[in-house]
C-alpha atoms as a PDB file:
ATOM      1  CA  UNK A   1     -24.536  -3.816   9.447  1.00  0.00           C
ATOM      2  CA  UNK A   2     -28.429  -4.615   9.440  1.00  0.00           C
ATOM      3  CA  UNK A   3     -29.825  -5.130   5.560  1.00  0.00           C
ATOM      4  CA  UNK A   4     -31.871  -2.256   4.785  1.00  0.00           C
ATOM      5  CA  UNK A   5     -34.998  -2.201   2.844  1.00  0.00           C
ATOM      6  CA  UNK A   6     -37.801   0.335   1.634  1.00  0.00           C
ATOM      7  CA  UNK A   7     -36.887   3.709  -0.223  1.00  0.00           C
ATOM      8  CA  UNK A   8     -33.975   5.335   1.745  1.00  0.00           C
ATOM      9  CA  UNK A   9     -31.784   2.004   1.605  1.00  0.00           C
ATOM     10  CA  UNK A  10     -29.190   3.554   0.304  1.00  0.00           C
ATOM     11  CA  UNK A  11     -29.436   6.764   2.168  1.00  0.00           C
ATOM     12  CA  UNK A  12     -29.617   4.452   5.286  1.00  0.00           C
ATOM     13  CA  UNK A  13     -26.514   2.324   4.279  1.00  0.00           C
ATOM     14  CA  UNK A  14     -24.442   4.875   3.564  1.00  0.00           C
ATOM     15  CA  UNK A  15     -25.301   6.927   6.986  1.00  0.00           C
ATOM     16  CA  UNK A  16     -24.220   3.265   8.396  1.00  0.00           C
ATOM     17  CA  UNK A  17     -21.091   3.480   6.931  1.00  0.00           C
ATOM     18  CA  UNK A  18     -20.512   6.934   7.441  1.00  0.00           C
ATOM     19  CA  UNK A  19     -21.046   6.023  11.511  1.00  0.00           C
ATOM     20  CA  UNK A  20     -18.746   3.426  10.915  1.00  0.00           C
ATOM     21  CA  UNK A  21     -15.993   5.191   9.756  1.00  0.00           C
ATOM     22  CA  UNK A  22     -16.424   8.301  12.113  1.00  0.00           C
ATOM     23  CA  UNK A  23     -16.612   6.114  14.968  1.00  0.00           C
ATOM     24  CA  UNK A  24     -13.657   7.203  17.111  1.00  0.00           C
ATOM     25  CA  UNK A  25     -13.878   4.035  19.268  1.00  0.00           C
ATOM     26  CA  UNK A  26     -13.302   1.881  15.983  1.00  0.00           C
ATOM     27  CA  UNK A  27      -9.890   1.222  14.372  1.00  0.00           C
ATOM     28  CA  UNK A  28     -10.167   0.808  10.396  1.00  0.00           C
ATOM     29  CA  UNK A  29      -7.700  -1.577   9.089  1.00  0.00           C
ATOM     30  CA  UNK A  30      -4.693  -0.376   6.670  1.00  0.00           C
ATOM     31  CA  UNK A  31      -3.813  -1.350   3.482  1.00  0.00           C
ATOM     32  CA  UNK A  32      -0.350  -0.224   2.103  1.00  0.00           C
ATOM     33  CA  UNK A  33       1.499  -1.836  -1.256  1.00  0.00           C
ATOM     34  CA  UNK A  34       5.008  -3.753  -0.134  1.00  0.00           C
ATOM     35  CA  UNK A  35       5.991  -4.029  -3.628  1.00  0.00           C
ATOM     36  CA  UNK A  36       5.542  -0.781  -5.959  1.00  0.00           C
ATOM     37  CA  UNK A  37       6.153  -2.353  -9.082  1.00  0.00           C
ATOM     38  CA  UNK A  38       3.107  -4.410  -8.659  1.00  0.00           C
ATOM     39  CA  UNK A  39       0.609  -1.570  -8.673  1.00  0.00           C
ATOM     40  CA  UNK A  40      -0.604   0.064 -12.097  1.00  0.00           C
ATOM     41  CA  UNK A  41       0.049   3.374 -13.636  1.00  0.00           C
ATOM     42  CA  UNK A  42      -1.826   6.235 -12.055  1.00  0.00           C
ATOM     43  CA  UNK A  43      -3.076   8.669 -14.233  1.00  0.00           C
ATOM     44  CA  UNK A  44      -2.047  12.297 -13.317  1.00  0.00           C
ATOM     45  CA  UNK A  45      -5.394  13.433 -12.110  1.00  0.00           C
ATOM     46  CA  UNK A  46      -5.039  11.338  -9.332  1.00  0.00           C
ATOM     47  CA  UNK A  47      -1.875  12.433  -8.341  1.00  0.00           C
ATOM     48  CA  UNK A  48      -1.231  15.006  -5.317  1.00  0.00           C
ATOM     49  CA  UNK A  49       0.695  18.031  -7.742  1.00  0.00           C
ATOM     50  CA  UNK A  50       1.044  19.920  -4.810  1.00  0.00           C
ATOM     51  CA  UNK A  51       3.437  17.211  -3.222  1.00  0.00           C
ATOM     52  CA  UNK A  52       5.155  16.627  -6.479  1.00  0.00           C
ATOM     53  CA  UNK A  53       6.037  20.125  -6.679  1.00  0.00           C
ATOM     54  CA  UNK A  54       7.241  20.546  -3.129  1.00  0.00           C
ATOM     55  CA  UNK A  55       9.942  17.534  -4.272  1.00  0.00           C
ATOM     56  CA  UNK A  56      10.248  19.433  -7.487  1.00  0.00           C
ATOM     57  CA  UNK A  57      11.491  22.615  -5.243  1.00  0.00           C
ATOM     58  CA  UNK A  58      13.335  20.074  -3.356  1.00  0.00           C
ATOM     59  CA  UNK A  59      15.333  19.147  -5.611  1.00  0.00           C
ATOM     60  CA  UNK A  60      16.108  21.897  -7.579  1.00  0.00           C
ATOM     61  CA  UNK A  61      17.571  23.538  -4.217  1.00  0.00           C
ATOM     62  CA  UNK A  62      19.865  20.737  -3.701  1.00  0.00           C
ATOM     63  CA  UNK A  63      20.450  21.585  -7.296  1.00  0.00           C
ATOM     64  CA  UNK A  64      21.988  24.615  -6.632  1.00  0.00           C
ATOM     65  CA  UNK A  65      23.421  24.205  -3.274  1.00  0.00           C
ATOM     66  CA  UNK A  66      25.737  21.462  -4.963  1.00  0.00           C
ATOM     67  CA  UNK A  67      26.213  23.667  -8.112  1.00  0.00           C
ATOM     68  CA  UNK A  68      27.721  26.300  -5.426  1.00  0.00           C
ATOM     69  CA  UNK A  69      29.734  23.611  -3.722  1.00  0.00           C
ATOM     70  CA  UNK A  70      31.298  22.744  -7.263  1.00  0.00           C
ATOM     71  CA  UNK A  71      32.018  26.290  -8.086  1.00  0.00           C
ATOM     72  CA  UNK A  72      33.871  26.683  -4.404  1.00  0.00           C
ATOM     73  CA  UNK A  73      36.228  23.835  -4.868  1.00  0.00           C
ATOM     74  CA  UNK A  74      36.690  24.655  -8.341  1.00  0.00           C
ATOM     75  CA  UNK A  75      37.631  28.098  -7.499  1.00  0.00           C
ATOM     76  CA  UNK A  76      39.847  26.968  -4.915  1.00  0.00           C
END
């Protein structure tokens, strides 16, 4: 990226990176954790509810479906 000077520097950097990362010829490198335990609590702010609740619903149907199951062999 070519060092920019004058008043818009940092409107002109960022509009560099911004071409950068649109760029559908370029590949971005990912990063991904191998080890969980090594990363630090996340505050819940940051978290994604929406997913959490989707596994919350989840699990509370598998919940009941084996709840059901019980009740059917225990009837039985």
């Amino acid at each position: 990226m070519p060092k920019r000077q004058g008043t818009n520097k940092r409107r002109a950097t960022v509009e560099d990176i911004l071409k950068e990362v649109f760029d559908p010829e370029r590949s971005l490198p990912t990063f991904y954790a191998t080890d969980l335990s090594r990363l630090p609590p996340t505050d819940v702010k940051y978290c994604d509810m929406s997913a959490i609740l989707a596994e919350l619903q989840s699990l509370c149907s598998e919940v009941r479906t084996m709840r059901h199951l019980n009740d059917e062999v225990i009837s039985c």
